[in-house]
PDB file of N, CA and C in Angstrom:
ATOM      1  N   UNK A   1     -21.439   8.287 -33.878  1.00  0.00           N
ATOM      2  CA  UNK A   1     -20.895   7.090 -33.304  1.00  0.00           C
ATOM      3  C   UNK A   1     -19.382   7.126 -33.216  1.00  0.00           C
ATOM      4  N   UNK A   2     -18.802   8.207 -33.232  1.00  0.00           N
ATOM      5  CA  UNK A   2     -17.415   8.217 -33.185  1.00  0.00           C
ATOM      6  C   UNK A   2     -16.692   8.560 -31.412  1.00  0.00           C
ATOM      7  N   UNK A   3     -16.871   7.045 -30.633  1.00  0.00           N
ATOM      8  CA  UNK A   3     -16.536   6.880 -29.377  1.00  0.00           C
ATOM      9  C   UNK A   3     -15.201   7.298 -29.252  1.00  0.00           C
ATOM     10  N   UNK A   4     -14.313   8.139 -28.494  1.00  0.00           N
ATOM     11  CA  UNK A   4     -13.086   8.195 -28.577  1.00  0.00           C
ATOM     12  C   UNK A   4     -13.132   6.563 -27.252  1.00  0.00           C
ATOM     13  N   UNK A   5     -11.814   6.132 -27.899  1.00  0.00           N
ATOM     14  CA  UNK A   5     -11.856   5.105 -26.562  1.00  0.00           C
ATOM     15  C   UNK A   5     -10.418   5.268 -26.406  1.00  0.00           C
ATOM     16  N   UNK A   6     -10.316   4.981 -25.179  1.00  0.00           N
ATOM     17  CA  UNK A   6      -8.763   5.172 -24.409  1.00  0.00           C
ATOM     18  C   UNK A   6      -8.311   4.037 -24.938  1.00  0.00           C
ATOM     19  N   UNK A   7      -6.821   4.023 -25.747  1.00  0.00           N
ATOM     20  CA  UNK A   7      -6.081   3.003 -25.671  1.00  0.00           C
ATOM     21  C   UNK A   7      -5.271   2.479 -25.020  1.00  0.00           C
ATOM     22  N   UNK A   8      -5.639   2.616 -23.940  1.00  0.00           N
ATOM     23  CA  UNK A   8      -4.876   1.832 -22.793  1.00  0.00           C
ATOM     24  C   UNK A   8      -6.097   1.217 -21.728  1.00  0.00           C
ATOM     25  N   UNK A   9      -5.011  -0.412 -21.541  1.00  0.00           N
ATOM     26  CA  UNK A   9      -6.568  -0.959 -20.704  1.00  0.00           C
ATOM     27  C   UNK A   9      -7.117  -0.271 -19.408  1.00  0.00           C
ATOM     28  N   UNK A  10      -5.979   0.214 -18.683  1.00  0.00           N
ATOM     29  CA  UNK A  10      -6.478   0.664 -17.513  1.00  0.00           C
ATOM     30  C   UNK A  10      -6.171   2.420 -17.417  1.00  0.00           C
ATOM     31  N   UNK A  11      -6.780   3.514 -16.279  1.00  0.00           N
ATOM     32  CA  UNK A  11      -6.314   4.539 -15.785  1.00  0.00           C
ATOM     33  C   UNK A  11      -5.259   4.872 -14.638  1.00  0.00           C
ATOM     34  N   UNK A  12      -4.940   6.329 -14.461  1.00  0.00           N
ATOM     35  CA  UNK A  12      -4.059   6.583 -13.734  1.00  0.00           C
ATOM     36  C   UNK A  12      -4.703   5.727 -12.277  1.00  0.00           C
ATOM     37  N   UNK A  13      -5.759   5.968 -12.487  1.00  0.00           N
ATOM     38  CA  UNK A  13      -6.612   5.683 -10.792  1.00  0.00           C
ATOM     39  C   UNK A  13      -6.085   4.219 -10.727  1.00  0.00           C
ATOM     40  N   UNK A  14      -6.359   2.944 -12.125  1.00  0.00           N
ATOM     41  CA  UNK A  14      -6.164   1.591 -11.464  1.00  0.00           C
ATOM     42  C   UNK A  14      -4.431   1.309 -11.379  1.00  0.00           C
ATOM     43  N   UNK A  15      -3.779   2.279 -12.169  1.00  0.00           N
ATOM     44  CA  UNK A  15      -2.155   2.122 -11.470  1.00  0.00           C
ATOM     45  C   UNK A  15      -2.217   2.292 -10.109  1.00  0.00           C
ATOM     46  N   UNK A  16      -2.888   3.512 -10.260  1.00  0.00           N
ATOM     47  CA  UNK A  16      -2.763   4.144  -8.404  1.00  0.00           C
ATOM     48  C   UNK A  16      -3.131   2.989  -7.497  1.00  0.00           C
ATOM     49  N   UNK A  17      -4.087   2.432  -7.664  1.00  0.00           N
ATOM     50  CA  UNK A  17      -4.855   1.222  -6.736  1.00  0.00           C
ATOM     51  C   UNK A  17      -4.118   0.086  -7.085  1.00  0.00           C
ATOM     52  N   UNK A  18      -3.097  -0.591  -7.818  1.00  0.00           N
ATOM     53  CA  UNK A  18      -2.136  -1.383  -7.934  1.00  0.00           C
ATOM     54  C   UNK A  18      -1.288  -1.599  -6.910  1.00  0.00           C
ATOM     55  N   UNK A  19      -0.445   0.281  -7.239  1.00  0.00           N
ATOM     56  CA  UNK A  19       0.814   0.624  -6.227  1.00  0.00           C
ATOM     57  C   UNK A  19       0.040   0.276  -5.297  1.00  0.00           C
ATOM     58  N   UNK A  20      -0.532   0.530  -4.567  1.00  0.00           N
ATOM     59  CA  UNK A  20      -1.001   0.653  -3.421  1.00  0.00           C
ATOM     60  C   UNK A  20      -1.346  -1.010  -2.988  1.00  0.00           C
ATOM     61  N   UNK A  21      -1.987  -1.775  -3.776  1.00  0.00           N
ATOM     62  CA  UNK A  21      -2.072  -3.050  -3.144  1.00  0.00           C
ATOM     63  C   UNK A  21      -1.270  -3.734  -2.830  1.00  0.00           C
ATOM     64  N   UNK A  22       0.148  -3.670  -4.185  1.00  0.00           N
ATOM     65  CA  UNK A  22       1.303  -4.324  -4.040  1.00  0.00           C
ATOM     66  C   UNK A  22       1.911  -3.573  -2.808  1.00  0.00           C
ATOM     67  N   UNK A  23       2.085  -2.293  -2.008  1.00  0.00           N
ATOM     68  CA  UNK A  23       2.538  -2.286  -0.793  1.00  0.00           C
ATOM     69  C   UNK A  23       2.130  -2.688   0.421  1.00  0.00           C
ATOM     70  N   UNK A  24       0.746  -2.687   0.208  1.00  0.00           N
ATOM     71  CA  UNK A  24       0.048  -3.166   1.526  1.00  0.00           C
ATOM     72  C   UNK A  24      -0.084  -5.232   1.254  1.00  0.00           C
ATOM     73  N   UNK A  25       0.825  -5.581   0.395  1.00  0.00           N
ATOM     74  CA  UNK A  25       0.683  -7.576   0.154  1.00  0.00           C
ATOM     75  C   UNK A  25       2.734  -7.200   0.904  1.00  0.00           C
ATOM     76  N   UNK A  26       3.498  -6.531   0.459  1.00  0.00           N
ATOM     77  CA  UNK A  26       4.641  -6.508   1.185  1.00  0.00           C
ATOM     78  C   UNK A  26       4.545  -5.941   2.472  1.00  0.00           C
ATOM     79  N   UNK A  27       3.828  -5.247   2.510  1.00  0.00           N
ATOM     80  CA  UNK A  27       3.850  -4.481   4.075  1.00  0.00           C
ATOM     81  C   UNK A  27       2.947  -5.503   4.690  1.00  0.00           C
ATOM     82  N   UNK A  28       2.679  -6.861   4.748  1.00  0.00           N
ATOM     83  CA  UNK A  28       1.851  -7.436   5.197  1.00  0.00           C
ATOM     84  C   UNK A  28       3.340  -8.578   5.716  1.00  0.00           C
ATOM     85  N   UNK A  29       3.884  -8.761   4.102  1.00  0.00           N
ATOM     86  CA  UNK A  29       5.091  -9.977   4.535  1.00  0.00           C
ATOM     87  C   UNK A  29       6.281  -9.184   5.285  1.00  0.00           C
ATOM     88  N   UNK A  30       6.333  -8.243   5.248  1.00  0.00           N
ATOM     89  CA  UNK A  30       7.380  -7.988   6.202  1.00  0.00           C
ATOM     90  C   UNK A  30       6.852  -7.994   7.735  1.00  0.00           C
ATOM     91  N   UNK A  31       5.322  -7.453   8.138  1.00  0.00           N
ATOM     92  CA  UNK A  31       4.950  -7.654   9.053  1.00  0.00           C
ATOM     93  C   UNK A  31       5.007  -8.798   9.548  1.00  0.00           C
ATOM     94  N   UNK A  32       4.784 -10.092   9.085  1.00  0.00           N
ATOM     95  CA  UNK A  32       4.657 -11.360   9.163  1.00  0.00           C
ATOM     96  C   UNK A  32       6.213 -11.826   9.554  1.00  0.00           C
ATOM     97  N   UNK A  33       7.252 -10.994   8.988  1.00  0.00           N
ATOM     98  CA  UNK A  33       8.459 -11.153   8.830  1.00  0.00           C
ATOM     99  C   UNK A  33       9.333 -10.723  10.700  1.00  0.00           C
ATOM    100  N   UNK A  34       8.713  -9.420  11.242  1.00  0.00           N
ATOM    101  CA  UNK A  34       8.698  -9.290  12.341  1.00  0.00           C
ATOM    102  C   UNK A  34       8.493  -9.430  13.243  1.00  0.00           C
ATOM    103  N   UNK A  35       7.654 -10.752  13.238  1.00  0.00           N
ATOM    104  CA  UNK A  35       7.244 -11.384  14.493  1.00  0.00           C
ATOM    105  C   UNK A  35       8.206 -11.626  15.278  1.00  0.00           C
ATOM    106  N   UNK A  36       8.409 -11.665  16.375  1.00  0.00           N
ATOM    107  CA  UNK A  36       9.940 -12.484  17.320  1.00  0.00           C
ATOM    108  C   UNK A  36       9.441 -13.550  17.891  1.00  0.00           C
ATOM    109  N   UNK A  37       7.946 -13.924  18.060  1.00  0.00           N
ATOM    110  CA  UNK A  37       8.107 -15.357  18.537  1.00  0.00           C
ATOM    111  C   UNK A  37       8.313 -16.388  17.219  1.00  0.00           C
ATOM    112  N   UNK A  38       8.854 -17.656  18.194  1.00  0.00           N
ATOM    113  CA  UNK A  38       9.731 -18.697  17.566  1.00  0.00           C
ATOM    114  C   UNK A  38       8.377 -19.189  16.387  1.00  0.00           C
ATOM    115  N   UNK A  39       9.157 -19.135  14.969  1.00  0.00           N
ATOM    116  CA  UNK A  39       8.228 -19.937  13.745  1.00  0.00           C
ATOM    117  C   UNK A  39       7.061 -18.622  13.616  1.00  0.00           C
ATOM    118  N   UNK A  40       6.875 -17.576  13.935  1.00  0.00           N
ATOM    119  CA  UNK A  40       6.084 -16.550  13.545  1.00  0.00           C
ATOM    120  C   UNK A  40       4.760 -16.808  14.166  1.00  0.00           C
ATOM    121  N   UNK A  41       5.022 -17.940  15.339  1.00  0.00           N
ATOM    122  CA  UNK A  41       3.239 -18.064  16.031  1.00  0.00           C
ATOM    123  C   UNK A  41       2.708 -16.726  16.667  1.00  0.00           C
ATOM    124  N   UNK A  42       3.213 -15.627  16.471  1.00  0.00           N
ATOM    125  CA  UNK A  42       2.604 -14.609  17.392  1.00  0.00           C
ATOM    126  C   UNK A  42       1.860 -14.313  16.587  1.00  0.00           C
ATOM    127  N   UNK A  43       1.492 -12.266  17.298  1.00  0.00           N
ATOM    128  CA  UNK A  43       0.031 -11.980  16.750  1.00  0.00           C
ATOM    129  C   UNK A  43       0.312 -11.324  15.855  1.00  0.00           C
ATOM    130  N   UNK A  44       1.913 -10.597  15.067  1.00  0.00           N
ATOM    131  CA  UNK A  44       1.925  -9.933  14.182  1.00  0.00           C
ATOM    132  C   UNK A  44       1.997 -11.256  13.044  1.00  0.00           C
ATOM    133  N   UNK A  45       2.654 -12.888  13.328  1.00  0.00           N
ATOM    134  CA  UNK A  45       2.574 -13.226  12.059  1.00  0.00           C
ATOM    135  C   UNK A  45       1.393 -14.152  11.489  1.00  0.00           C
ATOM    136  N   UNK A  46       0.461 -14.329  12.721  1.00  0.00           N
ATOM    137  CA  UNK A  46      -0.505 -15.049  12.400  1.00  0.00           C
ATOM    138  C   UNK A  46      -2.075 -14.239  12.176  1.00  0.00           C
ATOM    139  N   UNK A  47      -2.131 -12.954  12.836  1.00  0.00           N
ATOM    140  CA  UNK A  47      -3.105 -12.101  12.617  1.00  0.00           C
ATOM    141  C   UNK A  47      -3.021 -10.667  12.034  1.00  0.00           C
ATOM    142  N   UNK A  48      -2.258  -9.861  12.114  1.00  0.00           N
ATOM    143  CA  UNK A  48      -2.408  -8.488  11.588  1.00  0.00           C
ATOM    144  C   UNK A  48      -1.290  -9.049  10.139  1.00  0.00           C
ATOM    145  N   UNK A  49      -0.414  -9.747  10.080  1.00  0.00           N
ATOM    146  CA  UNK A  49       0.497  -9.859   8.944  1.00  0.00           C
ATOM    147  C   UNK A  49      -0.146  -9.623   7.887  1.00  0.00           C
ATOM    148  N   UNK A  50      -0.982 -11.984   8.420  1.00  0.00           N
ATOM    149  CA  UNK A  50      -2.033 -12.133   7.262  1.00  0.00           C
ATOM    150  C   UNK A  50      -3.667 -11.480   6.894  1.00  0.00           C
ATOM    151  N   UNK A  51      -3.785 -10.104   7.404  1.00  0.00           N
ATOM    152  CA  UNK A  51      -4.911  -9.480   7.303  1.00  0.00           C
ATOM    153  C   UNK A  51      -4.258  -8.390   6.955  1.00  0.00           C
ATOM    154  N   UNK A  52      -3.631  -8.248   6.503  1.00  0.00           N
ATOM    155  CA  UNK A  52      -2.819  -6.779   5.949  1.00  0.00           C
ATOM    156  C   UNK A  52      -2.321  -7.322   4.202  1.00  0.00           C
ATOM    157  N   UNK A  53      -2.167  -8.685   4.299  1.00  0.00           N
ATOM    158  CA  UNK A  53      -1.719  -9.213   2.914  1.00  0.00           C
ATOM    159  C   UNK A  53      -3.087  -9.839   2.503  1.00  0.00           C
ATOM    160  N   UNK A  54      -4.409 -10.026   2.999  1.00  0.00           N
ATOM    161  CA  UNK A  54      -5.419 -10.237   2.061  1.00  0.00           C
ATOM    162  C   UNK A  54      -5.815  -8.762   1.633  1.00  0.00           C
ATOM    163  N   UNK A  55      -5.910  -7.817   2.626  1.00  0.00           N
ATOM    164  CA  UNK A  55      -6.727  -6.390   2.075  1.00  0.00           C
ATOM    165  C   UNK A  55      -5.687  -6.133   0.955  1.00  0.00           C
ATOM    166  N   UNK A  56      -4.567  -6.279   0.429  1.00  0.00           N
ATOM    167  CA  UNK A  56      -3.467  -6.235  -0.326  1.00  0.00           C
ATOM    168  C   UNK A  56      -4.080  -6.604  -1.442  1.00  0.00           C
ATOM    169  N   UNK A  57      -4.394  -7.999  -1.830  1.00  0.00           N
ATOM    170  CA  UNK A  57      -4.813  -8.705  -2.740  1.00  0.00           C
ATOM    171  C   UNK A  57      -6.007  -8.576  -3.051  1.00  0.00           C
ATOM    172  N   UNK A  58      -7.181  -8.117  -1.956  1.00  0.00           N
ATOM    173  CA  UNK A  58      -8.393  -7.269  -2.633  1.00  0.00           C
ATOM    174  C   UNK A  58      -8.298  -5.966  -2.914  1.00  0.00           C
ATOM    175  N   UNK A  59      -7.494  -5.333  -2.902  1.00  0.00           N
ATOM    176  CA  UNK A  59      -7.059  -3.778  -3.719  1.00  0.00           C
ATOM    177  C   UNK A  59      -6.394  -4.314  -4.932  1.00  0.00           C
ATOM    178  N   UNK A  60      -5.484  -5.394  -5.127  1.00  0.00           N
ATOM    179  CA  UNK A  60      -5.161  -5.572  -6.427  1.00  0.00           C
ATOM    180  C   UNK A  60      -6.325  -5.800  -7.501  1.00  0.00           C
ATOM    181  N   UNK A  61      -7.284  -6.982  -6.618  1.00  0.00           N
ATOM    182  CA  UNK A  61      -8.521  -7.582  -7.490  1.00  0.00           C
ATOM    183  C   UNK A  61      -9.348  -6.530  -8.010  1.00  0.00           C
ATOM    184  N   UNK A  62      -9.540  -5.493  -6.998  1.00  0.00           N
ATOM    185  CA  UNK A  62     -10.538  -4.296  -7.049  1.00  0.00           C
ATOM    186  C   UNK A  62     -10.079  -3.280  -8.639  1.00  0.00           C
ATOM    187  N   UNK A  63      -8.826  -3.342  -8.226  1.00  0.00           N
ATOM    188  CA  UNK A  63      -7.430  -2.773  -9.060  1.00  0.00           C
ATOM    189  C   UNK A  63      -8.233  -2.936 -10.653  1.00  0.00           C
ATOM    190  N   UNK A  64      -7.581  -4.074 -10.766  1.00  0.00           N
ATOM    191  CA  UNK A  64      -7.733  -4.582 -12.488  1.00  0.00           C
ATOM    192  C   UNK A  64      -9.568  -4.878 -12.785  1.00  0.00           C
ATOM    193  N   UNK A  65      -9.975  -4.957 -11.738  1.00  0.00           N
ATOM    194  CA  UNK A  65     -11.511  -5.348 -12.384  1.00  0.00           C
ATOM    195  C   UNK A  65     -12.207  -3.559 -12.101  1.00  0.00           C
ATOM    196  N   UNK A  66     -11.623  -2.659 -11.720  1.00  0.00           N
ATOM    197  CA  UNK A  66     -12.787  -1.454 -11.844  1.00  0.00           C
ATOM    198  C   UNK A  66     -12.529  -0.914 -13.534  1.00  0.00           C
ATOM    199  N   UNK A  67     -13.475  -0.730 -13.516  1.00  0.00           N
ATOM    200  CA  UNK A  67     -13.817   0.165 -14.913  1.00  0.00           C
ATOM    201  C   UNK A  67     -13.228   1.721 -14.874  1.00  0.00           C
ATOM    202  N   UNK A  68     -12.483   2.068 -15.938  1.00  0.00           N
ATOM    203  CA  UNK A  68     -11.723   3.457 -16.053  1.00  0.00           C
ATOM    204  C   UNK A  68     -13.203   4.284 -16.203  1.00  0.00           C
ATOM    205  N   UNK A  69     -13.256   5.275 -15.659  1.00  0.00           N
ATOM    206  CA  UNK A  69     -14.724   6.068 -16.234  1.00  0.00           C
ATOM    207  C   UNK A  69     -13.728   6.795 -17.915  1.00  0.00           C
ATOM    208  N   UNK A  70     -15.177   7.208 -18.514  1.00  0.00           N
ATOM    209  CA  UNK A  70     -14.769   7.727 -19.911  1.00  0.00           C
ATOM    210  C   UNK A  70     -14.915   9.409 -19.702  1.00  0.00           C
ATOM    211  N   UNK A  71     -13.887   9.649 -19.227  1.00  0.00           N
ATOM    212  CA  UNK A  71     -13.789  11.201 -19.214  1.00  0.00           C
ATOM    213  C   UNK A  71     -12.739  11.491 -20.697  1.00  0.00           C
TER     214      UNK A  71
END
């Protein structure tokens, strides 16, 4: 019964899937940020922005809730 267990909560993999969400939730607001029509009604700040900053925030969620495998 002597489990080695990792003392750390997460792996390299859920850092990796962190970085990665937190760029694609900024690469979403800067998209949103580039719109040129007036108040951001176009299609980068009302459709690809905010669909680039939810897949963002489900890579974060995905992030902290996957399980490290026990290698």
């Amino acid at each position: 019964m002597s489990a080695t267990k990792n003392p750390f909560p997460f792996s390299s993999t859920n850092y990796r899937l962190l970085l990665i969400g937190l760029a694609l939730i900024l690469g979403g607001f800067i998209i949103m940020n580039l719109d040129s029509e007036e108040f951001g009604f176009g299609v980068l700040g009302l459709t690809i922005g905010p669909l680039v900053t939810i897949s963002g925030f489900i890579v974060e969620f995905w992030a902290i809730l996957r399980k490290p495998s026990d290698k």
